[in-house]
C-alpha atoms as a PDB file:
ATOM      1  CA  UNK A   1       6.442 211.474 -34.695  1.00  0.00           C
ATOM      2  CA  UNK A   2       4.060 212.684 -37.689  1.00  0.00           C
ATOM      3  CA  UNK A   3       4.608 211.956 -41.437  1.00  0.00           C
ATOM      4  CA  UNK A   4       5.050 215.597 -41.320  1.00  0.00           C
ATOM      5  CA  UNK A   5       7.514 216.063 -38.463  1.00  0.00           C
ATOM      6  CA  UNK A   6       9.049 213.211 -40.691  1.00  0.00           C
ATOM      7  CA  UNK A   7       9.741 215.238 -43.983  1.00  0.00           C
ATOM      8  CA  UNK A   8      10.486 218.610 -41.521  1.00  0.00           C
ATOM      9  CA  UNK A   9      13.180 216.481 -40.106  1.00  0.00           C
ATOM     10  CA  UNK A  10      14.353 214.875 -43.749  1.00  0.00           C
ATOM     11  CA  UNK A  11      14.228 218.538 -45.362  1.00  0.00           C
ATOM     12  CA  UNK A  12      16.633 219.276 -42.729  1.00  0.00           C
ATOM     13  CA  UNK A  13      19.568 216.706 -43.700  1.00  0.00           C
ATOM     14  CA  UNK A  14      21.749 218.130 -46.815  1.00  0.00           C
ATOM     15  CA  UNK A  15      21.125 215.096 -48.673  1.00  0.00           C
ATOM     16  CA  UNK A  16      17.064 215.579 -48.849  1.00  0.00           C
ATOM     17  CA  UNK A  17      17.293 219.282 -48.767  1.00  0.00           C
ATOM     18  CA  UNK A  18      16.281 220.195 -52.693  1.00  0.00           C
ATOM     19  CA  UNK A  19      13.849 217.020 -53.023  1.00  0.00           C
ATOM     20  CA  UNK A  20      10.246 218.283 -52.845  1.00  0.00           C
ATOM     21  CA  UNK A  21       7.584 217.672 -49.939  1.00  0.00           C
ATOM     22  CA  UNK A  22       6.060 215.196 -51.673  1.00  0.00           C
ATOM     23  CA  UNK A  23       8.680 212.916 -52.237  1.00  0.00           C
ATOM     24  CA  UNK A  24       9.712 213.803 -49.176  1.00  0.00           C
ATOM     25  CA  UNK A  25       6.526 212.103 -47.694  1.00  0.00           C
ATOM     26  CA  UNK A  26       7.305 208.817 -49.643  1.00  0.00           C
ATOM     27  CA  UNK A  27      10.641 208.665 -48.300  1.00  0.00           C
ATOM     28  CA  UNK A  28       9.379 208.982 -45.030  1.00  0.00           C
ATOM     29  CA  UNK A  29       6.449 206.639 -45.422  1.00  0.00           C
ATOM     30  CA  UNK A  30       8.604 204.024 -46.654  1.00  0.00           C
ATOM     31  CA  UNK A  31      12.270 204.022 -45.226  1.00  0.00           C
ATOM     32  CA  UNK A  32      11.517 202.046 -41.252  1.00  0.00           C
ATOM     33  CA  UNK A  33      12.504 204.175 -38.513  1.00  0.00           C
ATOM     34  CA  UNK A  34      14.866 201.635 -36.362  1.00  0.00           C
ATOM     35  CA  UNK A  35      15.355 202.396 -32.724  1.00  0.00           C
ATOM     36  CA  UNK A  36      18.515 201.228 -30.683  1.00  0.00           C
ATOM     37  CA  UNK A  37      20.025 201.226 -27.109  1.00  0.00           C
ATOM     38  CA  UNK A  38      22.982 202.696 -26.554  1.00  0.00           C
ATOM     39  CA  UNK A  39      25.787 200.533 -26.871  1.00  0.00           C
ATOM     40  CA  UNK A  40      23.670 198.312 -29.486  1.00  0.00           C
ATOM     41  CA  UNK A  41      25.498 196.931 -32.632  1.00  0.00           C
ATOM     42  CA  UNK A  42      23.674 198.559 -35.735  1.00  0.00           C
ATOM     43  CA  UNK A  43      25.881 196.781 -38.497  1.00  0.00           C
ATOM     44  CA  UNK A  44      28.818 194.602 -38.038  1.00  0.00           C
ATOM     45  CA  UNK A  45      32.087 195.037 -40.563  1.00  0.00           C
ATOM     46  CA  UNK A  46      31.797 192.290 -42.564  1.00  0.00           C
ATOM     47  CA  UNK A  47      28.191 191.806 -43.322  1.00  0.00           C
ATOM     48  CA  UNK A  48      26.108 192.305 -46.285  1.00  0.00           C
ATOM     49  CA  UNK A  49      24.392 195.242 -46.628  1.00  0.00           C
ATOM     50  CA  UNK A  50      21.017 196.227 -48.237  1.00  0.00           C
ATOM     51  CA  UNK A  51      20.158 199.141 -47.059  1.00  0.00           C
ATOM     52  CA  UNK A  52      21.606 202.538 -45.482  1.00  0.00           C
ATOM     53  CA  UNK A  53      20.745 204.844 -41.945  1.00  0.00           C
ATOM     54  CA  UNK A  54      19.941 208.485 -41.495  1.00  0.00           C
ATOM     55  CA  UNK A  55      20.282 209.533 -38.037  1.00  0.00           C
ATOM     56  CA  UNK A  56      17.323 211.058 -36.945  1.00  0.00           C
ATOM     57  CA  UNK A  57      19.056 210.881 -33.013  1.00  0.00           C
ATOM     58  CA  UNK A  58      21.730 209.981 -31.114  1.00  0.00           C
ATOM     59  CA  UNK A  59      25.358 208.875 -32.090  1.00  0.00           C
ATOM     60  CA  UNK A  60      27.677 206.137 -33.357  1.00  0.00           C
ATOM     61  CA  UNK A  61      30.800 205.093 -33.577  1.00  0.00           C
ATOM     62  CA  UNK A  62      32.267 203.765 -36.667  1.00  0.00           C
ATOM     63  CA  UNK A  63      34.770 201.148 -35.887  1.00  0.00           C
ATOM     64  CA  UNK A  64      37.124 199.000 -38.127  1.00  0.00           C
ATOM     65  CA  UNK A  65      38.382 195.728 -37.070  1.00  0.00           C
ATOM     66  CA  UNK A  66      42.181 195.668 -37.148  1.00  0.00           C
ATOM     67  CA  UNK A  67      44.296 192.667 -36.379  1.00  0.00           C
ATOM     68  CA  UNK A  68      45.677 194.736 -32.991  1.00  0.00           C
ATOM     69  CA  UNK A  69      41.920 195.079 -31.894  1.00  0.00           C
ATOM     70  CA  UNK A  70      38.997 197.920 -32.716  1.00  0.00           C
ATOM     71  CA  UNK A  71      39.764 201.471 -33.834  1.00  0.00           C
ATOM     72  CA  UNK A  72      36.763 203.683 -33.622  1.00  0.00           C
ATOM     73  CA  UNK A  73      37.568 206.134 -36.598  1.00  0.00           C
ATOM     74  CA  UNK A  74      34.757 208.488 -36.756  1.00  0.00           C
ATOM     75  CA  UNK A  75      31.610 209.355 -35.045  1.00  0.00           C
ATOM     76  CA  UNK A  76      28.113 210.220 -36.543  1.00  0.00           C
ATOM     77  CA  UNK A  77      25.188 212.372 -34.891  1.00  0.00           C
ATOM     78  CA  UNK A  78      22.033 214.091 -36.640  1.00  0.00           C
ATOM     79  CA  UNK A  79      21.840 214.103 -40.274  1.00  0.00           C
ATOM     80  CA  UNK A  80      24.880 212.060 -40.838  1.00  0.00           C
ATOM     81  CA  UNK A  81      24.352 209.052 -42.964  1.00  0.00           C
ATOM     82  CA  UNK A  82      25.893 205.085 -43.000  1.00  0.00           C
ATOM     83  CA  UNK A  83      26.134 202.473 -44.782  1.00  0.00           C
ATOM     84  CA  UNK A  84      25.459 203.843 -48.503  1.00  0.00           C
ATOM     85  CA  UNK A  85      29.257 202.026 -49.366  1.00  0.00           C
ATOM     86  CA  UNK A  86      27.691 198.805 -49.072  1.00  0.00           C
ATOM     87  CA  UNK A  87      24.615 199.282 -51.019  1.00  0.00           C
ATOM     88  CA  UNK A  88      26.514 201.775 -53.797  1.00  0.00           C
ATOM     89  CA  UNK A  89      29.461 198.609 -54.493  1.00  0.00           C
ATOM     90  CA  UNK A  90      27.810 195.330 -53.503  1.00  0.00           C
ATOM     91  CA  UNK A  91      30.627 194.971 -50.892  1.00  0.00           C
ATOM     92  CA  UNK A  92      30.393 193.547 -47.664  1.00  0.00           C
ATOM     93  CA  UNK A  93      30.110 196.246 -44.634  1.00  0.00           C
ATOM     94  CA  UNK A  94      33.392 198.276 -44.336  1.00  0.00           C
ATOM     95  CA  UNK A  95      32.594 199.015 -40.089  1.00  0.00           C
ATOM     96  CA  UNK A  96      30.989 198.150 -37.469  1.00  0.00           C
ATOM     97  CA  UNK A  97      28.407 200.950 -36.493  1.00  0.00           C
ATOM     98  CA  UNK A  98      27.602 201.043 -32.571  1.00  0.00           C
ATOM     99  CA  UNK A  99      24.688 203.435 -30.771  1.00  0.00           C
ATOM    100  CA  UNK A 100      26.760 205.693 -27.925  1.00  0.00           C
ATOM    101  CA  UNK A 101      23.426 206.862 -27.244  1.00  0.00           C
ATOM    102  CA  UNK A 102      20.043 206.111 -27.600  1.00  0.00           C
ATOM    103  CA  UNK A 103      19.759 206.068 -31.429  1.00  0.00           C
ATOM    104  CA  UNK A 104      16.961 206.519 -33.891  1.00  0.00           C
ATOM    105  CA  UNK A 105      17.702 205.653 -37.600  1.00  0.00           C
ATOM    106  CA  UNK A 106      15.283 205.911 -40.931  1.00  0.00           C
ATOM    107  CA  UNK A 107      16.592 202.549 -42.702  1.00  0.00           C
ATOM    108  CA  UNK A 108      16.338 203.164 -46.459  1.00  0.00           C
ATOM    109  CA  UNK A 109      16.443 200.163 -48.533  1.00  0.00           C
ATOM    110  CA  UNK A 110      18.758 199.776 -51.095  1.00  0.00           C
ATOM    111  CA  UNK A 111      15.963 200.176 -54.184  1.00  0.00           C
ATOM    112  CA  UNK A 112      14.303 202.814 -52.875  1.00  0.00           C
ATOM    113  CA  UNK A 113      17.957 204.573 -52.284  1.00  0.00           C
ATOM    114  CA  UNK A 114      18.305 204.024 -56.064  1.00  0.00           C
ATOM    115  CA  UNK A 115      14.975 204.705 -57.140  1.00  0.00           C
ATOM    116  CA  UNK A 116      15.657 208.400 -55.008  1.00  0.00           C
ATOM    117  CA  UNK A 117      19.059 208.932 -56.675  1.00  0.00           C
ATOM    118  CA  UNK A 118      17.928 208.021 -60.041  1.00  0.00           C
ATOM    119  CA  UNK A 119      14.962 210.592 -59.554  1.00  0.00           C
ATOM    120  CA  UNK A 120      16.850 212.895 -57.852  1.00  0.00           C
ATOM    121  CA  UNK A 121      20.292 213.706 -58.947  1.00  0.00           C
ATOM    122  CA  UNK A 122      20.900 216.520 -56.386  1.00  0.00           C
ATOM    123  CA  UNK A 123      20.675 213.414 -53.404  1.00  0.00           C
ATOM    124  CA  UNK A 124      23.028 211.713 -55.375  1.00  0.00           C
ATOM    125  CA  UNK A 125      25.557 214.214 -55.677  1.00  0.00           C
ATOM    126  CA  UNK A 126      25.396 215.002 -51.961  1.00  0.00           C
ATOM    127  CA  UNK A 127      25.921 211.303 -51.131  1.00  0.00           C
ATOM    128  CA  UNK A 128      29.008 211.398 -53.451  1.00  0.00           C
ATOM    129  CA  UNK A 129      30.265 214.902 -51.697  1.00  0.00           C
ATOM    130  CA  UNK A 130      30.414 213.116 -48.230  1.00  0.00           C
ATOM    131  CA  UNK A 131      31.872 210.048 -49.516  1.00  0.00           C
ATOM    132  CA  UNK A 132      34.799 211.967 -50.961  1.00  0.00           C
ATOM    133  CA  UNK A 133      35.130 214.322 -47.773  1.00  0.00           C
ATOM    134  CA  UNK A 134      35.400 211.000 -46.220  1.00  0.00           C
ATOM    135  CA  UNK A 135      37.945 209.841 -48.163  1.00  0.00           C
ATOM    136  CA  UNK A 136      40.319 213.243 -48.093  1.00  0.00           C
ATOM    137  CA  UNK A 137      39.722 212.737 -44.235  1.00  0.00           C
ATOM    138  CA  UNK A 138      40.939 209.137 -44.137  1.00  0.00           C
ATOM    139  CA  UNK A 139      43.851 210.141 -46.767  1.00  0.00           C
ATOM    140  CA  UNK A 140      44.686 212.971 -44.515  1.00  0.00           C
ATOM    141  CA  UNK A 141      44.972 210.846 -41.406  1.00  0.00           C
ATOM    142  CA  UNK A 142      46.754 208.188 -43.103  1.00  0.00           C
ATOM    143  CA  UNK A 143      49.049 210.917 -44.316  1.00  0.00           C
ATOM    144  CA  UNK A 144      49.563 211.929 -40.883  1.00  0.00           C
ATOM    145  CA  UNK A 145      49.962 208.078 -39.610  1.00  0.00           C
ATOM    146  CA  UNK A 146      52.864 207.365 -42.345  1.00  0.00           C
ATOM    147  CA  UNK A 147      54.794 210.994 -41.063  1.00  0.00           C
ATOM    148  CA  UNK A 148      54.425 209.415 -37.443  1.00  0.00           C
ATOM    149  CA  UNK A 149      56.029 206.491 -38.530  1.00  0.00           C
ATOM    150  CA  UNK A 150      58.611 207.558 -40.272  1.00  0.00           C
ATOM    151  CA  UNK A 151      59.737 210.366 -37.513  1.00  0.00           C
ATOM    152  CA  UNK A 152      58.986 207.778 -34.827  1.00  0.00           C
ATOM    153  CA  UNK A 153      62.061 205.236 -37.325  1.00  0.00           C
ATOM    154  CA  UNK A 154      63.795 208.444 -37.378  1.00  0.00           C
ATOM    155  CA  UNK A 155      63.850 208.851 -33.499  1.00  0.00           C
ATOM    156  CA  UNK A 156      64.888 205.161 -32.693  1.00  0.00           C
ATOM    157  CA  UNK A 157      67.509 205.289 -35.162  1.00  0.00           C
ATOM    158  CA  UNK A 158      69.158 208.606 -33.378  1.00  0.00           C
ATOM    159  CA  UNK A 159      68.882 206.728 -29.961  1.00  0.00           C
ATOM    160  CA  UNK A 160      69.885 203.733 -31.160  1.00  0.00           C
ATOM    161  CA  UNK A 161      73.142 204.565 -32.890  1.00  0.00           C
ATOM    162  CA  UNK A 162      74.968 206.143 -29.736  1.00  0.00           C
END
């Protein structure tokens, strides 16, 4: 793929949408494009992480480690985004991120994610919209967990009481 086919594609994700061609070209030229197989580990939950993905192609699933086994939670395809929780808080890797598909990634360090945020404020607030449509998802289906719960208590009380 060209430099240009490069900055067509990144004009295309919401995040890189109002940054100008230009830019766009540095971003290209220095995020590394990453291929992986599908069913190749990406990130594991746990590690460190120093730098975040834009899916270029292909899928993932996220997946959190639970003490009753995996959950995948969410999956990604073109134009989402990964791994910017790690690099935004300093924390350790909050899922594992597995290709379903063949995958292709841009890897974009953690400086140059700053150095893009800090130049362009419009990336930053699109980062922050997904992260908190993330969140209302994941307080929406833990919303919908606790409900199951407590009608599933409910239940085995009424069957349990005759």
């Amino acid at each position: 793929m060209s430099l240009n086919e490069e900055v067509e594609l990144l004009r295309n994700i919401p995040m890189f949408s109002k940054i100008e061609p230009s830019k766009l070209k540095l971003l290209a030229f220095t995020s590394e494009r990453l291929t992986f197989q599908e069913g190749q580990i990406v990130c594991r939950q746990g590690d460190m992480g120093d730098s975040m993905y834009v899916i270029v192609a292909g899928d993932v699933d996220v997946i959190v480690d639970l003490p009753n086994g995996p959950l995948t939670v969410a999956t990604l395809r073109k134009n989402d985004f990964f791994g910017e929780i790690a690099i935004l808080c300093d924390v350790p890797r909050t899922a594992t991120i597995k290709a379903t598909s063949e995958l292709t990634t841009l890897m974009i360090s953690k400086d140059l994610f700053y150095r893009l945020a800090t130049e362009f404020p419009q990336m930053a607030v699109e980062v922050m919209r997904v992260i908190a449509q993330r969140l209302q998802q994941t307080t929406s289906d833990l919303q919908e967990t606790k409900n199951e719960l407590s009608q599933a208590k409910a239940n085995a009380g009424e069957s349990g009481a005759g």
